[in-house]
N, C-alpha and C. Protein backbone atom coordinates (compact mmCIF):
# COMPACT_ATOMS: atom_id res chain seq x y z
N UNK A 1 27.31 3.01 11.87
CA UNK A 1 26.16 3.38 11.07
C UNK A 1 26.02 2.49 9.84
N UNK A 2 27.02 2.26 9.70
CA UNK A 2 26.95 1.08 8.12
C UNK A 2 26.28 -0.24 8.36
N UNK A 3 26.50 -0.80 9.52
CA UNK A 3 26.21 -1.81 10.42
C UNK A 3 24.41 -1.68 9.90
N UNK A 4 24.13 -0.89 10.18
CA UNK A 4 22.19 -0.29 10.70
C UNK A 4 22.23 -0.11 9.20
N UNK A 5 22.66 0.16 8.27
CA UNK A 5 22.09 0.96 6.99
C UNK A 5 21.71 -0.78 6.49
N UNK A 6 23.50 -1.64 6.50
CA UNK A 6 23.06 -3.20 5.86
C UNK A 6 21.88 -3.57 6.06
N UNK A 7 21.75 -3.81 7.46
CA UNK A 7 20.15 -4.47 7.58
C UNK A 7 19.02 -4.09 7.60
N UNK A 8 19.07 -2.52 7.03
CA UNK A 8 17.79 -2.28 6.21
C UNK A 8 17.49 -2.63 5.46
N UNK A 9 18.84 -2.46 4.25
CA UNK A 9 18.77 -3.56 2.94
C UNK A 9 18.34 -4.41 3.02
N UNK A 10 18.74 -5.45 3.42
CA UNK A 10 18.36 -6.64 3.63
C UNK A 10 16.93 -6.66 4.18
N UNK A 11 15.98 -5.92 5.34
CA UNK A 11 15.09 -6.05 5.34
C UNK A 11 14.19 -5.51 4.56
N UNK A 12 14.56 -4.53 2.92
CA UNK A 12 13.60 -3.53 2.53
C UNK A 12 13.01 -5.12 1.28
N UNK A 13 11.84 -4.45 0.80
CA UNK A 13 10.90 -5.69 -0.16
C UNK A 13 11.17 -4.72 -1.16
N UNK A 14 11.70 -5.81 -2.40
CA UNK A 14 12.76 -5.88 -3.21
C UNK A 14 11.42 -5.36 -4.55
N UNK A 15 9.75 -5.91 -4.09
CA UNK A 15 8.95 -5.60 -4.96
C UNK A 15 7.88 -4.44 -4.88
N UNK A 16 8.53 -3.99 -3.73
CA UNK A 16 7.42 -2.79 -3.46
C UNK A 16 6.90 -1.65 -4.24
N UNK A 17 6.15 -1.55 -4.06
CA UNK A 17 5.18 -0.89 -5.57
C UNK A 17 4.95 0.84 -5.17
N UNK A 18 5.62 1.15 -6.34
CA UNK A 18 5.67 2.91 -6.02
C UNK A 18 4.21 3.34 -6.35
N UNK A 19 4.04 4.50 -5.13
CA UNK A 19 3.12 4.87 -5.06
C UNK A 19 3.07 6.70 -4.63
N UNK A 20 1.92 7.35 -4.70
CA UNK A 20 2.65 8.94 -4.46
C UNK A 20 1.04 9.06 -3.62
N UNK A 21 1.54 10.48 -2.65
CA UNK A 21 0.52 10.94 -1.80
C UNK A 21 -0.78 11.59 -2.59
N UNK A 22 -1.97 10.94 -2.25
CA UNK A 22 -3.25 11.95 -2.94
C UNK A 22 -3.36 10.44 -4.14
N UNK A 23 -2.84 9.61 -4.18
CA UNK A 23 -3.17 8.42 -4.74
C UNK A 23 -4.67 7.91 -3.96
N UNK A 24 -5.38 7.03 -4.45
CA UNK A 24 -6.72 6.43 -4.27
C UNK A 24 -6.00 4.70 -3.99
N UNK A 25 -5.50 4.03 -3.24
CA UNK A 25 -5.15 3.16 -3.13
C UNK A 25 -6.11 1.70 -2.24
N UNK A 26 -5.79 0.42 -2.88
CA UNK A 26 -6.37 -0.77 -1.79
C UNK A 26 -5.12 -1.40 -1.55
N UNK A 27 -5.20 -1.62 -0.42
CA UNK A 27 -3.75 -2.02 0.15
C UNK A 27 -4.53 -3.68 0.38
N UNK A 28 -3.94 -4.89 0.17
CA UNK A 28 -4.57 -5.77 0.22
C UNK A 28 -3.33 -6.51 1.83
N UNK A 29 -4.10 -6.73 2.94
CA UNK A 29 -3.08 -6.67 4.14
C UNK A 29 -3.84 -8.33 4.32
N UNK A 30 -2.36 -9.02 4.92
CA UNK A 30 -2.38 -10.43 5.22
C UNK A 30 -2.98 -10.38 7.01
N UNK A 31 -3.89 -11.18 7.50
CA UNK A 31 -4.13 -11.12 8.85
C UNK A 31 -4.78 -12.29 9.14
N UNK A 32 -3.71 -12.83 10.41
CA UNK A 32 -3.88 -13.90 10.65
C UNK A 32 -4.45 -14.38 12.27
N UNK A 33 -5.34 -15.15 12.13
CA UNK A 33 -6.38 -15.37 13.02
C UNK A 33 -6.30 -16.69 13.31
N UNK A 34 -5.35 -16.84 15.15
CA UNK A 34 -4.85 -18.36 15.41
C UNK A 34 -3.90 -18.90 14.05
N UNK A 35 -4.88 -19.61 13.54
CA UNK A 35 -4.11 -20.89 12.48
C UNK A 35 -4.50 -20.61 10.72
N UNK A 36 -5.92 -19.46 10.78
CA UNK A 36 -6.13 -19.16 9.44
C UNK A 36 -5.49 -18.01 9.42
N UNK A 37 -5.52 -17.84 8.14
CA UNK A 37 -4.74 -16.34 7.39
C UNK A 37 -6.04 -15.98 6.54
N UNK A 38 -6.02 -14.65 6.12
CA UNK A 38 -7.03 -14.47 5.10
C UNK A 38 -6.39 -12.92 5.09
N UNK A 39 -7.08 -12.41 3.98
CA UNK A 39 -6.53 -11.33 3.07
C UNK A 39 -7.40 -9.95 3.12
N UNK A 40 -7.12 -8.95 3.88
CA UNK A 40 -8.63 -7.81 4.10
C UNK A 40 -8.22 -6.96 3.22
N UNK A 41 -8.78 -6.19 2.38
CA UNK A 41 -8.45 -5.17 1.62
C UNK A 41 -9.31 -3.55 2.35
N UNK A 42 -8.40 -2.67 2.37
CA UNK A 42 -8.60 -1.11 2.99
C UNK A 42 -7.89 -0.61 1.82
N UNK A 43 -9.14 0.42 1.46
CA UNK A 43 -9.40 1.29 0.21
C UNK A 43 -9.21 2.34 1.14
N UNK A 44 -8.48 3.27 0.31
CA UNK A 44 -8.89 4.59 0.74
C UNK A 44 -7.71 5.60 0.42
N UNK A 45 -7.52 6.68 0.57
CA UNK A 45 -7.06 7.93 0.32
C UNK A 45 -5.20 7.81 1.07
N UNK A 46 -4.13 8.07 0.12
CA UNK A 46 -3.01 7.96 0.84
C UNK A 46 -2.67 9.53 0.98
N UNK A 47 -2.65 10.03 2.13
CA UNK A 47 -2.54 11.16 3.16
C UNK A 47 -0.86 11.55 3.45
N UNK A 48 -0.29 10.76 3.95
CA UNK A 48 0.91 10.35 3.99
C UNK A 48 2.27 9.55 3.83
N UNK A 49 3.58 9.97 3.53
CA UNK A 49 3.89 9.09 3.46
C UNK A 49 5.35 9.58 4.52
N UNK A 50 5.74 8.67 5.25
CA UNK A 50 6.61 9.28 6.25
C UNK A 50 8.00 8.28 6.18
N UNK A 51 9.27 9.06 6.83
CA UNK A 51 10.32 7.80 6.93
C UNK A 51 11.00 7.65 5.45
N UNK A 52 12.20 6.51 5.59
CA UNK A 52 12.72 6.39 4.90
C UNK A 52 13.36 4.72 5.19
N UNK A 53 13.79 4.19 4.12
CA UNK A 53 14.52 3.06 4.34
C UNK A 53 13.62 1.93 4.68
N UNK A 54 14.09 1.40 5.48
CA UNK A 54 13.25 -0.38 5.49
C UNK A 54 12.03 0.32 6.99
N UNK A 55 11.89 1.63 7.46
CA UNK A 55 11.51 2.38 8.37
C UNK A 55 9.73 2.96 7.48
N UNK A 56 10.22 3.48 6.52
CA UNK A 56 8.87 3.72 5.33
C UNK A 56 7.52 3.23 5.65
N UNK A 57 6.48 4.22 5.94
CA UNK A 57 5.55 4.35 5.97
C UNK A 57 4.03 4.99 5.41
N UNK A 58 3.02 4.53 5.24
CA UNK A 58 1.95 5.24 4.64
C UNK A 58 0.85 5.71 5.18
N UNK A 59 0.50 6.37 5.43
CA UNK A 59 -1.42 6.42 5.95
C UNK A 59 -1.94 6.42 5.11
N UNK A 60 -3.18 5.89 4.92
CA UNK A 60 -4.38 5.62 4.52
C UNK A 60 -5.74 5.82 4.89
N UNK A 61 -6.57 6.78 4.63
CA UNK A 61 -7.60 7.57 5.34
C UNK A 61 -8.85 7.25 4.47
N UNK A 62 -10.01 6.31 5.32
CA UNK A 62 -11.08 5.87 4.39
C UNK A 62 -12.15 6.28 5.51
N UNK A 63 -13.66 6.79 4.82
CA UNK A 63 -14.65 7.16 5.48
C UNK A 63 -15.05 5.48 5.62
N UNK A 64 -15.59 5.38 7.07
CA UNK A 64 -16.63 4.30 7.09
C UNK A 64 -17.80 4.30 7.71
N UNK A 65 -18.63 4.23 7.49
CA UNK A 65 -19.84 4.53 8.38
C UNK A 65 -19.79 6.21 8.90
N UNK A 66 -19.74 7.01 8.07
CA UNK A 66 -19.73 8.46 8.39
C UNK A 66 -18.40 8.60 9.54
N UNK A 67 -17.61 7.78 9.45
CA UNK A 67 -16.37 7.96 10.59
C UNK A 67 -15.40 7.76 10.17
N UNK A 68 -14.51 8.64 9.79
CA UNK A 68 -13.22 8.90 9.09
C UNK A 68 -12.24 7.27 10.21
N UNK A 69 -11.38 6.71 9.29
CA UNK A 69 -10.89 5.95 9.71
C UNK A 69 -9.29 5.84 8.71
N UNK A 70 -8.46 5.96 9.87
CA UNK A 70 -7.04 6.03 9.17
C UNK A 70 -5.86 5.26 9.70
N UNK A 71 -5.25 4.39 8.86
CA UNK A 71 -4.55 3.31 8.94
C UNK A 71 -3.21 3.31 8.63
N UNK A 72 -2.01 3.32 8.97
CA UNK A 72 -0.58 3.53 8.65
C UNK A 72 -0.21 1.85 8.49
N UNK A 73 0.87 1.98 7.52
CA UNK A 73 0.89 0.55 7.01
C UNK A 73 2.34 1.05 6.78
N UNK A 74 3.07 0.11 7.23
CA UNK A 74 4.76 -0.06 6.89
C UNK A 74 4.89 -0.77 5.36
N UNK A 75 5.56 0.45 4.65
CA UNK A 75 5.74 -0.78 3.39
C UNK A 75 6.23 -1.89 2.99
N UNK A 76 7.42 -2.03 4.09
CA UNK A 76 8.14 -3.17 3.60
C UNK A 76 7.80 -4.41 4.38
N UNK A 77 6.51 -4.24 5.10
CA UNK A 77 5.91 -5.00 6.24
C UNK A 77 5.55 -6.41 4.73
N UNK A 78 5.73 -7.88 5.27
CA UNK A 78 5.68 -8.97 4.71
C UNK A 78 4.07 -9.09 4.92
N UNK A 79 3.41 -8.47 5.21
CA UNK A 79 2.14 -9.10 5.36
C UNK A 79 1.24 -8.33 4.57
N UNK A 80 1.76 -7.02 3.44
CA UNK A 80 0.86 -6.30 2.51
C UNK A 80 1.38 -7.15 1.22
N UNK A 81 0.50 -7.91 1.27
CA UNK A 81 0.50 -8.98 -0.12
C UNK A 81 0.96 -8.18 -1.80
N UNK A 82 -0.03 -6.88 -1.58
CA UNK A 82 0.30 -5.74 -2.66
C UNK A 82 -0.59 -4.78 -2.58
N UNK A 83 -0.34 -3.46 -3.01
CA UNK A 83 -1.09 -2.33 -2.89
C UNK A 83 -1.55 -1.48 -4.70
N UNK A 84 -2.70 -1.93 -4.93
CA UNK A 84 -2.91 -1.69 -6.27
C UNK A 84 -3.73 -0.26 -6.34
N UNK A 85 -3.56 1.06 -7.29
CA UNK A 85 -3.55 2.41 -7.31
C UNK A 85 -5.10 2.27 -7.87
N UNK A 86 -6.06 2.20 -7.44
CA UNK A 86 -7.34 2.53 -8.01
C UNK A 86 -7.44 3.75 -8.65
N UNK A 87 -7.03 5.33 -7.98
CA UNK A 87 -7.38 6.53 -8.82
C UNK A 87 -6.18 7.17 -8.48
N UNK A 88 -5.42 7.85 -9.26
CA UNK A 88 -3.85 8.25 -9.23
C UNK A 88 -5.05 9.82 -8.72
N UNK A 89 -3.97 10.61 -7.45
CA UNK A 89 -4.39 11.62 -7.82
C UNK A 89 -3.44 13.21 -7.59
N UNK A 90 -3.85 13.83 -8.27
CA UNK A 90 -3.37 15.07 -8.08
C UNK A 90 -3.04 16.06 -7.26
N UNK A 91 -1.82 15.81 -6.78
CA UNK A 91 -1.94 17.10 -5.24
C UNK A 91 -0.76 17.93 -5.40
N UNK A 92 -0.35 19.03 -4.51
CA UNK A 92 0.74 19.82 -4.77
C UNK A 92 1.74 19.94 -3.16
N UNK A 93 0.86 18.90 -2.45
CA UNK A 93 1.43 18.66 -0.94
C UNK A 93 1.62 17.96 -0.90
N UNK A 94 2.84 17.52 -0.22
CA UNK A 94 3.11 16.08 0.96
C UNK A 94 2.85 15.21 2.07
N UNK A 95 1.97 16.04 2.86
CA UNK A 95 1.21 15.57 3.59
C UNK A 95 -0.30 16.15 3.13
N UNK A 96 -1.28 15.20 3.52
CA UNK A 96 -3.08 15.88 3.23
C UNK A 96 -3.60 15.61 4.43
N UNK A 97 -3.06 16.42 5.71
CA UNK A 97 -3.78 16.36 6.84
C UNK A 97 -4.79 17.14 6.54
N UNK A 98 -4.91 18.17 6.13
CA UNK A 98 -6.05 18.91 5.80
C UNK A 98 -7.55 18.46 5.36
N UNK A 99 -7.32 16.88 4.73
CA UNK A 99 -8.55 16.42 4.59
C UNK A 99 -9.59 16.14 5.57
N UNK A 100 -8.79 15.61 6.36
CA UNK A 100 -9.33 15.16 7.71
C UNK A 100 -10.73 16.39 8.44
N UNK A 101 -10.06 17.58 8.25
CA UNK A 101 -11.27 18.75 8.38
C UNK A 101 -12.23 18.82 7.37
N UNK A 102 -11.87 18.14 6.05
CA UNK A 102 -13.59 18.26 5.31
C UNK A 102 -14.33 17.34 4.94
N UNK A 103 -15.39 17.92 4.53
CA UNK A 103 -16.58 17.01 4.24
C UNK A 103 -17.17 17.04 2.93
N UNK A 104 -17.36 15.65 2.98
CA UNK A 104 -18.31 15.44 1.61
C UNK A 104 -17.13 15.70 0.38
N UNK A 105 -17.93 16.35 -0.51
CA UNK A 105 -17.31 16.48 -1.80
C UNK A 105 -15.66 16.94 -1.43
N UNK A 106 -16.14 18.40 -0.46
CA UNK A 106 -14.95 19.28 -0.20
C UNK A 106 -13.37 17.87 -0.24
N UNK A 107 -13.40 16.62 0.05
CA UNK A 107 -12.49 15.72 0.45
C UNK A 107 -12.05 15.27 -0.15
N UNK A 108 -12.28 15.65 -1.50
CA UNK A 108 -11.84 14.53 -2.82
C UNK A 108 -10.62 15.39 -3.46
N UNK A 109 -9.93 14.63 -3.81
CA UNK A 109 -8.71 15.30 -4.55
C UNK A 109 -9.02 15.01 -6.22
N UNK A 110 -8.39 16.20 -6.57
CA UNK A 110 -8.30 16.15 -8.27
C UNK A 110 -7.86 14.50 -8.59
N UNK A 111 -7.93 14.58 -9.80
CA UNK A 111 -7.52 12.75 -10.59
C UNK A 111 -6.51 13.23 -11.47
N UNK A 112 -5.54 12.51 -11.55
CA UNK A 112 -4.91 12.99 -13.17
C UNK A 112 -5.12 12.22 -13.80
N UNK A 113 -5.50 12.34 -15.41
CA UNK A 113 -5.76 11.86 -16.14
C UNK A 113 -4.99 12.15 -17.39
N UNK A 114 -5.21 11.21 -18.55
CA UNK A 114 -4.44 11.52 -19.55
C UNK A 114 -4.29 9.69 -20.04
N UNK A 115 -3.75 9.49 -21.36
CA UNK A 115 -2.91 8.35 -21.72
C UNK A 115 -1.94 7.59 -20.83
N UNK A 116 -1.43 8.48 -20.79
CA UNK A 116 0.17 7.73 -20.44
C UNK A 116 -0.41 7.56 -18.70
N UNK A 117 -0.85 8.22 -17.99
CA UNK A 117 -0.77 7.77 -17.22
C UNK A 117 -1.73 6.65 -16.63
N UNK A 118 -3.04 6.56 -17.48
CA UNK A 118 -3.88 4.88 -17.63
C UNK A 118 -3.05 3.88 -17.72
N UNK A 119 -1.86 3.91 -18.16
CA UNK A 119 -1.01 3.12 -18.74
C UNK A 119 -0.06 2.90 -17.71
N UNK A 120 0.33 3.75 -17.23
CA UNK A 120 1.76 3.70 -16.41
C UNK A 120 0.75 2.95 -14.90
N UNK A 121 -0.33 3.33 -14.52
CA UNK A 121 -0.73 2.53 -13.54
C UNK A 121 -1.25 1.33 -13.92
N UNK A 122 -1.93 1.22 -14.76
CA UNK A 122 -2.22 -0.60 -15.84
C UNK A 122 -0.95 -1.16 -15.63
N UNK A 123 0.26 -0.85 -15.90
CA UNK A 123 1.21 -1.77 -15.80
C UNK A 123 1.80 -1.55 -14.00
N UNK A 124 1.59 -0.82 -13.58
CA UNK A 124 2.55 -0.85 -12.13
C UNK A 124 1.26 -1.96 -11.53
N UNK A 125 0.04 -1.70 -11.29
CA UNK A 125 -1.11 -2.79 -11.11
C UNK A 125 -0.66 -4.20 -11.51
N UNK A 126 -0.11 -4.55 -12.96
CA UNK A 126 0.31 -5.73 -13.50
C UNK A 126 1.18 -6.03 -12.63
N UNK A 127 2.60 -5.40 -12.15
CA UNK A 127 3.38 -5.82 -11.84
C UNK A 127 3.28 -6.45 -10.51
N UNK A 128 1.99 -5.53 -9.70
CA UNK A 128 1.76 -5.55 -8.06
C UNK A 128 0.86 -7.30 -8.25
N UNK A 129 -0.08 -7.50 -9.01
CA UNK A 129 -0.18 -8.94 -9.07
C UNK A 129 0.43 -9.77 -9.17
N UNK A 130 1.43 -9.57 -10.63
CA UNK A 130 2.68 -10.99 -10.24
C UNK A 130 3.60 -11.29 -9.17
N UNK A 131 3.78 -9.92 -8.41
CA UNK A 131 4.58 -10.08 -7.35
C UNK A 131 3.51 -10.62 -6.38
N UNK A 132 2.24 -10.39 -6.26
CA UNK A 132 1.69 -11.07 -5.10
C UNK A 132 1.37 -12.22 -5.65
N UNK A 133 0.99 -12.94 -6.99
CA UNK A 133 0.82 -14.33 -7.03
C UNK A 133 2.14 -15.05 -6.78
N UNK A 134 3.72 -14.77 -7.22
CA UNK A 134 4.82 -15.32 -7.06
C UNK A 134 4.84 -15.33 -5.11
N UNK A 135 4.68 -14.67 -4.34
CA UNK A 135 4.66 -14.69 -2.88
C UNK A 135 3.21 -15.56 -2.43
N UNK A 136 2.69 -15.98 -3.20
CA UNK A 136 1.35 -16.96 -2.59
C UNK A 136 2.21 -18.14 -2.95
N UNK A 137 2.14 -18.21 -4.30
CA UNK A 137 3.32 -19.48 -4.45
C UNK A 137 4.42 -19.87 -3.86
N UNK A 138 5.29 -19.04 -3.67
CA UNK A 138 6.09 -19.37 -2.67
C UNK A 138 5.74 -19.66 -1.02
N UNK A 139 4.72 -18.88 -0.44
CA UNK A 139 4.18 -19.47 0.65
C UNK A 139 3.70 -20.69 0.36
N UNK A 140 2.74 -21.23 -0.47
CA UNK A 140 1.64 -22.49 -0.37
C UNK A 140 3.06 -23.77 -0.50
N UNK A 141 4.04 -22.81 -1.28
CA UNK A 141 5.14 -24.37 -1.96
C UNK A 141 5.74 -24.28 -0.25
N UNK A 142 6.14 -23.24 0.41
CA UNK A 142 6.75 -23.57 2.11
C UNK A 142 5.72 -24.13 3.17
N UNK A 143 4.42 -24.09 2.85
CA UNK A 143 3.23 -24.90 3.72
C UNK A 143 3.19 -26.02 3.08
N UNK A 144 3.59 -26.45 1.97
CA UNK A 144 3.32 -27.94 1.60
C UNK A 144 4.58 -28.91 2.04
N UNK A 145 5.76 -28.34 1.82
CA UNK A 145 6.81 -28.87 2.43
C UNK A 145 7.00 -28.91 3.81
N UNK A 146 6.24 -27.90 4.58
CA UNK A 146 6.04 -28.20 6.24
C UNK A 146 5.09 -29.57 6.69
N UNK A 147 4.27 -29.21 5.52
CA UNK A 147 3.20 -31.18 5.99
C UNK A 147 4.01 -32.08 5.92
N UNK A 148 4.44 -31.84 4.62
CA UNK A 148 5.62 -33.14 4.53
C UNK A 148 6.32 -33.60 5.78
């Protein structure tokens, strides 16, 4: 079992950005097409969060076109560039399957608000950028040395 625990370590991302269920999140996901890459961002409601270890998982539940649409994203997956908290929000559950049955307004979760916590997501946001500009840089500096 120690064997399996190491190479979670080793595979978990060292910058991953805490986040809690009933959060308003854009997960900004890397997807690559043949030979280009480009960057899609999915907004929407985090519902779940499941697992543990380099195993850790999220759903993400966004209306589109009047059609509920829900997306599970591995966190420690190398291809979520960063996931920045648009509206922190308020819940008293762990899972929000329950949303999924309503409509309209009924779907929205409380916000918390206050000082400290404008603040505490202003800076976790700060941090989720430098970690994704330091990982562009480090990719563009490993694609320039591959031309070479």
């Amino acid at each position: 079992m120690d064997i399996i625990k190491t190479i979670e370590e080793q595979q978990k991302r060292p910058n991953a950005q805490p986040f809690n269920v009933g959060d308003t999140v854009k997960v900004f996901f890397k997807i690559v097409e043949g030979k280009t890459e480009r960057v899609q961002v999915f907004e929407g409601l985090v519902i779940a969060m499941k697992n543990e270890g380099a195993r850790r998982t999220f759903t993400v539940r966004k209306i589109s076109y009047n059609v509920g649409v829900e997306r599970i994203f591995p966190i420690n997956s190398p291809r979520i560039m960063k996931v920045e908290i648009t509206r922190p929000g308020k819940v008293r559950r762990a899972k929000l399957y329950y949303i999924r049955d309503k409509v309209g307004k009924a779907a929205k979760v409380k916000q918390r608000v206050g000082g400290k916590v404008a603040k505490a997501i202003a800076e976790r946001n700060a941090r989720a950028n430098e970690a994704a500009a330091a990982k562009e840089a480090a990719a563009s500096e490993k694609a320039q040395a591959e031309a070479k």
